[in-house]
C-alpha atoms as a PDB file:
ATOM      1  CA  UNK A   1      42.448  55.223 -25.407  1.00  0.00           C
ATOM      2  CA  UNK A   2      40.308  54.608 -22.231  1.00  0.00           C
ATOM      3  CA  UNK A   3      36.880  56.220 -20.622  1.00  0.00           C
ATOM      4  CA  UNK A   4      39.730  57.266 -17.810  1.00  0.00           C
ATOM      5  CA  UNK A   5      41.804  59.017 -19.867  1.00  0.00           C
ATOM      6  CA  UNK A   6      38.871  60.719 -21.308  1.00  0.00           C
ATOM      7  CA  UNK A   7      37.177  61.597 -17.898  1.00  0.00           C
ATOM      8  CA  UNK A   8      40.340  62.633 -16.157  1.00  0.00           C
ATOM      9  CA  UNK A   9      40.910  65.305 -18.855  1.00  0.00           C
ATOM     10  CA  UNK A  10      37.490  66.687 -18.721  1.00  0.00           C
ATOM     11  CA  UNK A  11      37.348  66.660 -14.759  1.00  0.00           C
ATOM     12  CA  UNK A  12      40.248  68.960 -15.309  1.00  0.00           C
ATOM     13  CA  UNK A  13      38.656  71.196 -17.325  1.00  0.00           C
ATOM     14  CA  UNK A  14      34.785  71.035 -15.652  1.00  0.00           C
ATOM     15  CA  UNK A  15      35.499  70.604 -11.971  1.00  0.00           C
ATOM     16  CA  UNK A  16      32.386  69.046 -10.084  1.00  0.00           C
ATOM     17  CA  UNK A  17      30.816  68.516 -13.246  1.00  0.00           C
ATOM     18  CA  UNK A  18      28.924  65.390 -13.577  1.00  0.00           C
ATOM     19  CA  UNK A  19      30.806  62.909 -16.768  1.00  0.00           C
ATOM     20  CA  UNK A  20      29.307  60.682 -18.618  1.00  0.00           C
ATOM     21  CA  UNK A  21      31.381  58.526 -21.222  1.00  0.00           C
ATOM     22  CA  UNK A  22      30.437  55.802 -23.674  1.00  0.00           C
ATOM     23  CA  UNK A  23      33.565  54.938 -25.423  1.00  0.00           C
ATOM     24  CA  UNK A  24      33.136  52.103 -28.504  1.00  0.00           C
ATOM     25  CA  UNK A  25      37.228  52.053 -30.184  1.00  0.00           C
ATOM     26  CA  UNK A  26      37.557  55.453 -31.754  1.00  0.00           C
ATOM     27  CA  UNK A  27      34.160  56.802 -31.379  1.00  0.00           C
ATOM     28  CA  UNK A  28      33.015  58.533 -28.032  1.00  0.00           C
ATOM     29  CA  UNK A  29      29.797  59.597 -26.503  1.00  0.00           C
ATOM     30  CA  UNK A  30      30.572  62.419 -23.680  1.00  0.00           C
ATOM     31  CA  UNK A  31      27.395  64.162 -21.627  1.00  0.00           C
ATOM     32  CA  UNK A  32      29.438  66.935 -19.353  1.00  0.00           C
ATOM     33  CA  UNK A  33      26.571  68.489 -17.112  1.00  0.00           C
ATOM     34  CA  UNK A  34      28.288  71.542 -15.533  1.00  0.00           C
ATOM     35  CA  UNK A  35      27.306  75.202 -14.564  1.00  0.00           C
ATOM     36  CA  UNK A  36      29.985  76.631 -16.859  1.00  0.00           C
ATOM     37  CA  UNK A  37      27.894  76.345 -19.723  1.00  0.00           C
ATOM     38  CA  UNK A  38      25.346  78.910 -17.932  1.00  0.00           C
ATOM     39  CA  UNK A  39      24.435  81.388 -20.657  1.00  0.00           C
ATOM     40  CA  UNK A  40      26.304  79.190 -23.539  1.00  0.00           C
ATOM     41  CA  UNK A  41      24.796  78.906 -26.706  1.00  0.00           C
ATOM     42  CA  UNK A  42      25.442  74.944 -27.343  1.00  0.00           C
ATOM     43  CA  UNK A  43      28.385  75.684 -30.348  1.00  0.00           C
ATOM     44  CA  UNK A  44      30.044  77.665 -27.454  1.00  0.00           C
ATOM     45  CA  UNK A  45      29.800  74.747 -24.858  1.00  0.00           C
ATOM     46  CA  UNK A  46      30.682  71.958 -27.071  1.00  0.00           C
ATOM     47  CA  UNK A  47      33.732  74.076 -28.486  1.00  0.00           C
ATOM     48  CA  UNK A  48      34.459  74.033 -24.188  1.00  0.00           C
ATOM     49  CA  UNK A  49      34.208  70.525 -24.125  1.00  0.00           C
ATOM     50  CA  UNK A  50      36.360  70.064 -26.960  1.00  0.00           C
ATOM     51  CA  UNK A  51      39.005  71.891 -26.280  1.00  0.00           C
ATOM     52  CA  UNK A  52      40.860  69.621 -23.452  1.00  0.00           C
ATOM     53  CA  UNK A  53      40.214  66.629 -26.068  1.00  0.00           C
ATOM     54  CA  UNK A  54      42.069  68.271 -28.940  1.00  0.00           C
ATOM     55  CA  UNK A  55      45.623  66.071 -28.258  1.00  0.00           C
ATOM     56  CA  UNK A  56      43.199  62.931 -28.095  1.00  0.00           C
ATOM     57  CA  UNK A  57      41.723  64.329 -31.602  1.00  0.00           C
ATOM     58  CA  UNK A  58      44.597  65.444 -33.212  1.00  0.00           C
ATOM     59  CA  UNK A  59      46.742  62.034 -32.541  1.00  0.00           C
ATOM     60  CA  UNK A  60      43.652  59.977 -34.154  1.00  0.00           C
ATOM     61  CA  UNK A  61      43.026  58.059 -30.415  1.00  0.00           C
ATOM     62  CA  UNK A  62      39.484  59.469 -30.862  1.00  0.00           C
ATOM     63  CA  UNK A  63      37.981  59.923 -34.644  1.00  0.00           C
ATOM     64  CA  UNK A  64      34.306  60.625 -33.783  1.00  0.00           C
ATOM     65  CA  UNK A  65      33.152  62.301 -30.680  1.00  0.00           C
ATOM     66  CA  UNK A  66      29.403  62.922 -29.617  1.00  0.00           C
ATOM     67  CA  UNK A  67      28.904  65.817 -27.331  1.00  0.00           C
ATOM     68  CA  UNK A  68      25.564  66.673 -24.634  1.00  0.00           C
ATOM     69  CA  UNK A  69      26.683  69.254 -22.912  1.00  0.00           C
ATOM     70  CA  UNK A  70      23.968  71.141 -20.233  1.00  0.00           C
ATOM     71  CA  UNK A  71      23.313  72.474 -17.091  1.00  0.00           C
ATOM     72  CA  UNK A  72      21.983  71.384 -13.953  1.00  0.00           C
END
């Protein structure tokens, strides 16, 4: 597991949205700052954020992961 593989399945999922990625082995930091969470209550955007990291989750690559997820 790598901070590319991370960001290149979030900058599928939040397109123009500005990544931020701290990885340490299993445990991740992510800050997504994207208009799509307009109007999100912050379990809403960090179930967004989750979702394209599920396979990454599910296989064990990542074990803890750290969501900020905001607007601009």
């Amino acid at each position: 597991m790598n901070e590319t593989t991370i960001t290149h399945a979030l900058e599928s999922a939040f397109p123009g949205a500005s990544i931020d990625i701290q990885l340490d082995g299993s445990h991740c930091q992510i800050t997504v700052v994207s208009e799509i969470f307009e109007g999100l209550r912050p379990v809403a955007r960090q179930q967004k954020v989750y979702a394209p990291l599920n396979e990454f989750i599910r296989s064990g690559e990542l074990h803890a992961v750290n969501i900020i997820a905001k607007t601009p």
